[in-house]
N, C-alpha and C. Protein backbone atom coordinates (compact mmCIF):
# COMPACT_ATOMS: atom_id res chain seq x y z
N UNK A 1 2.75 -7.04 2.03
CA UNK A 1 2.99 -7.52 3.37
C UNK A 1 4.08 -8.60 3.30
N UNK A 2 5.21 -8.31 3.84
CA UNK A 2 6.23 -9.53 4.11
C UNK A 2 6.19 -10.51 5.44
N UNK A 3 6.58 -11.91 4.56
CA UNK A 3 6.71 -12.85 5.49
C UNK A 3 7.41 -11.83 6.89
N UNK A 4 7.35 -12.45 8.24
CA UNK A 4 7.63 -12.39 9.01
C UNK A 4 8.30 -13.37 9.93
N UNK A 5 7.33 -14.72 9.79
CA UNK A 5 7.26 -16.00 10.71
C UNK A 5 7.86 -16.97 9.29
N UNK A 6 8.62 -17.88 10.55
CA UNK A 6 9.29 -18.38 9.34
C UNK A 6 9.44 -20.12 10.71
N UNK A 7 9.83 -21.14 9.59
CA UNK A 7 9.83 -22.21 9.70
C UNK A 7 9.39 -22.63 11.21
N UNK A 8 10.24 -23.14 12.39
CA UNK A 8 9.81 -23.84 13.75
C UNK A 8 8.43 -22.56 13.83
N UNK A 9 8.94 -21.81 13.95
CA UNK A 9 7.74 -20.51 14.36
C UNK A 9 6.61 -21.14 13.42
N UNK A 10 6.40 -21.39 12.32
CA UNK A 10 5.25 -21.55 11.90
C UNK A 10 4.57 -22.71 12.59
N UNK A 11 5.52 -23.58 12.64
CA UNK A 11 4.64 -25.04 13.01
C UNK A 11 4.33 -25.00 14.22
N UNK A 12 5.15 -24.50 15.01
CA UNK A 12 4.89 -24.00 16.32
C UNK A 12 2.91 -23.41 16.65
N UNK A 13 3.11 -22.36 15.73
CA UNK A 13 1.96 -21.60 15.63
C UNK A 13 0.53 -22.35 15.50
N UNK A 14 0.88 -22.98 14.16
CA UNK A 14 -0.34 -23.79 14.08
C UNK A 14 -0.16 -24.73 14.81
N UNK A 15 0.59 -25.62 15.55
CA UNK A 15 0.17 -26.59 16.25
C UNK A 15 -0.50 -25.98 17.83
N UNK A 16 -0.26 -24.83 18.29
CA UNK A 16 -0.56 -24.54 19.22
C UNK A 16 -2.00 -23.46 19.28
N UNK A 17 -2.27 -23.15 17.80
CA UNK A 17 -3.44 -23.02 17.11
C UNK A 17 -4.86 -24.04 17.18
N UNK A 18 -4.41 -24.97 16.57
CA UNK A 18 -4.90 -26.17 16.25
C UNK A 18 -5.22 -26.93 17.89
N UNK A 19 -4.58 -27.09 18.85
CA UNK A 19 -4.45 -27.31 20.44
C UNK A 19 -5.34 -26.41 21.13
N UNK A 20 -5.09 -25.06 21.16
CA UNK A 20 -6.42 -24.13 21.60
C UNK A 20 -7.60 -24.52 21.16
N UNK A 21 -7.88 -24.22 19.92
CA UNK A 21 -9.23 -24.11 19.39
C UNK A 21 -9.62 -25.94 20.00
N UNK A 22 -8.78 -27.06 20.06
CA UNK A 22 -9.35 -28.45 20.40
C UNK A 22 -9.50 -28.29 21.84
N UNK A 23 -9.18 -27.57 22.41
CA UNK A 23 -9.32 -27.79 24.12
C UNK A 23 -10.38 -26.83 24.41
N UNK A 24 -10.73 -25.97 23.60
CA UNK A 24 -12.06 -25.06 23.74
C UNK A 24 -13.08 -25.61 23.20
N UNK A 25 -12.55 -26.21 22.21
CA UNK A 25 -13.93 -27.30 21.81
C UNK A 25 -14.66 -28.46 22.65
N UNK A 26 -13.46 -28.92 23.41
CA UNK A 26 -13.62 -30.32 24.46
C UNK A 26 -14.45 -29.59 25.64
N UNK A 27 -13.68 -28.48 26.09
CA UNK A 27 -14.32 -28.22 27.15
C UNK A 27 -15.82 -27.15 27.03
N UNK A 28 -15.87 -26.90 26.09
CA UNK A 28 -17.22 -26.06 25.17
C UNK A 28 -17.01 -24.41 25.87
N UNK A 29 -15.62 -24.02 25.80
CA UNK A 29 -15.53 -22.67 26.04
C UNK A 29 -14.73 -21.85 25.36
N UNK A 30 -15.41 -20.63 25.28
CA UNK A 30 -15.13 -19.78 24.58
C UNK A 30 -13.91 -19.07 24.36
N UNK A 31 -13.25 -19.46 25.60
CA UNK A 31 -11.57 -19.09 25.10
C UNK A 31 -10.99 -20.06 24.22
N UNK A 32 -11.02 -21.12 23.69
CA UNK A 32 -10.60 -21.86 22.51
C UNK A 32 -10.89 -21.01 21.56
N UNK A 33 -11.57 -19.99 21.58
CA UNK A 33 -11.22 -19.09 20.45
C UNK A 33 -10.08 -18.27 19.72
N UNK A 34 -9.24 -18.29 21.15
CA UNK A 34 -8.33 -17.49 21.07
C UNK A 34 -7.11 -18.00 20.06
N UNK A 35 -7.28 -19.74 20.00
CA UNK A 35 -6.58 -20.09 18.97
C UNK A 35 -6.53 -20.07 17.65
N UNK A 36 -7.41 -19.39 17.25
CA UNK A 36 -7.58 -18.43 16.00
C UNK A 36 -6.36 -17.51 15.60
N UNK A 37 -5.89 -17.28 16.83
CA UNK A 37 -4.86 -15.98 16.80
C UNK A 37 -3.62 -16.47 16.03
N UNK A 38 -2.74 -17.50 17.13
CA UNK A 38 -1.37 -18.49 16.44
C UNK A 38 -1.96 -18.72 14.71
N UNK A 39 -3.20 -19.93 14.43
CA UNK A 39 -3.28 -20.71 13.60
C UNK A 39 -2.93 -19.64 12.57
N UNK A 40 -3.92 -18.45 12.74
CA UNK A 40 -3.72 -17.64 11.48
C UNK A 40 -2.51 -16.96 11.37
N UNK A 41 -1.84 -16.32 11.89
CA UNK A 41 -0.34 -15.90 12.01
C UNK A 41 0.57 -16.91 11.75
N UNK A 42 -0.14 -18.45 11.97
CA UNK A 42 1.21 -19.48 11.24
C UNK A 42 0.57 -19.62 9.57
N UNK A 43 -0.36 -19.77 9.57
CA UNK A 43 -0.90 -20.11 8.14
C UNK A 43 -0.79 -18.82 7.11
N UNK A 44 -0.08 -17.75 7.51
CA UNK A 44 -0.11 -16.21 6.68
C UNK A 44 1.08 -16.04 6.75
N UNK A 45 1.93 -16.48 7.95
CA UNK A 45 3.61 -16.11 8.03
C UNK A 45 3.21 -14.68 8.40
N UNK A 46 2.50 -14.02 8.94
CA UNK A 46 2.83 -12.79 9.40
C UNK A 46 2.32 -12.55 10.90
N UNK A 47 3.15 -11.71 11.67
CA UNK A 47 2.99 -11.51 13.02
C UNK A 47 2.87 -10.08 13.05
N UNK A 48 1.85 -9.34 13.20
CA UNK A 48 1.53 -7.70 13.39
C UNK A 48 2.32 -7.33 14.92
N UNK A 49 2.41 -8.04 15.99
CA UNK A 49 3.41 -8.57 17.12
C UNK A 49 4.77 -8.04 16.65
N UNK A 50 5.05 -8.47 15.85
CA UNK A 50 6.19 -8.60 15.40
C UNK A 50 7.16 -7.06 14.77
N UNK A 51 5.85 -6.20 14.25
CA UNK A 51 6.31 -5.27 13.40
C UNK A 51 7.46 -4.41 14.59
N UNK A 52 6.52 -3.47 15.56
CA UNK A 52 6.73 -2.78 16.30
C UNK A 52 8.08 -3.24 17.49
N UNK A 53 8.78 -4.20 17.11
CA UNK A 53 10.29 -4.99 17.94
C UNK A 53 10.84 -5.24 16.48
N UNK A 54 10.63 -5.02 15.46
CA UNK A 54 11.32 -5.56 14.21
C UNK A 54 12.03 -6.91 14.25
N UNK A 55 11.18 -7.93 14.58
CA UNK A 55 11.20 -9.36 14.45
C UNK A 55 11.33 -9.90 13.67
N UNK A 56 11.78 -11.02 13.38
CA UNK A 56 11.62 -11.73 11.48
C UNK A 56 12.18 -12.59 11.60
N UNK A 57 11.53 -14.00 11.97
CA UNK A 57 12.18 -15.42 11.73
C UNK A 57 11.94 -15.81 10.67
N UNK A 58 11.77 -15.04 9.17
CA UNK A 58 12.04 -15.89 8.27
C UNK A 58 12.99 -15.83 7.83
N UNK A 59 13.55 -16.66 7.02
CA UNK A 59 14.78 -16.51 6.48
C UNK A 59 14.39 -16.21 4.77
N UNK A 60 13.42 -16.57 4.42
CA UNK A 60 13.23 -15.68 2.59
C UNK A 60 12.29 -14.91 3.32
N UNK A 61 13.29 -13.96 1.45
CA UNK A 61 12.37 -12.62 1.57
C UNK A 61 11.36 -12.68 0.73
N UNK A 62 10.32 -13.04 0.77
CA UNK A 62 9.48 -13.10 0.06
C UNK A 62 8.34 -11.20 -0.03
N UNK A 63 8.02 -11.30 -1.58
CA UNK A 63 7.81 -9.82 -1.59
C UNK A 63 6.07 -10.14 -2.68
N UNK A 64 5.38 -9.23 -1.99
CA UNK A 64 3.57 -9.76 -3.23
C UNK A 64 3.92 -9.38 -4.30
């Protein structure tokens, strides 16, 4: 699986990760779940989003 998400995009991700899941926590609802979605797509560098438009803000190619 190759990087996809790459630098602003990442931090982006998790900070707006990290922001969901705290405002679902404050308000005790269950859509703060949804920030699961960003955090993990910034913390993996990969966007499944992404495949099907052939997207790729990273700039290395990183290969497993």
């Amino acid at each position: 699986m190759n990087s996809n998400v790459g630098g602003i995009d990442r931090i982006f991700r998790i900070l707006l990760g990290v922001g969901l899941l705290s405002v679902g926590y404050y308000f005790n609802n269950w859509w703060g779940l949804a920030g699961f979605v960003p955090l993990f797509t910034g913390i993996f560098r990969f966007c499944p989003a992404y495949l099907p438009f052939g997207l790729n803000t990273c700039k290395i190619k990183r290969t497993p």
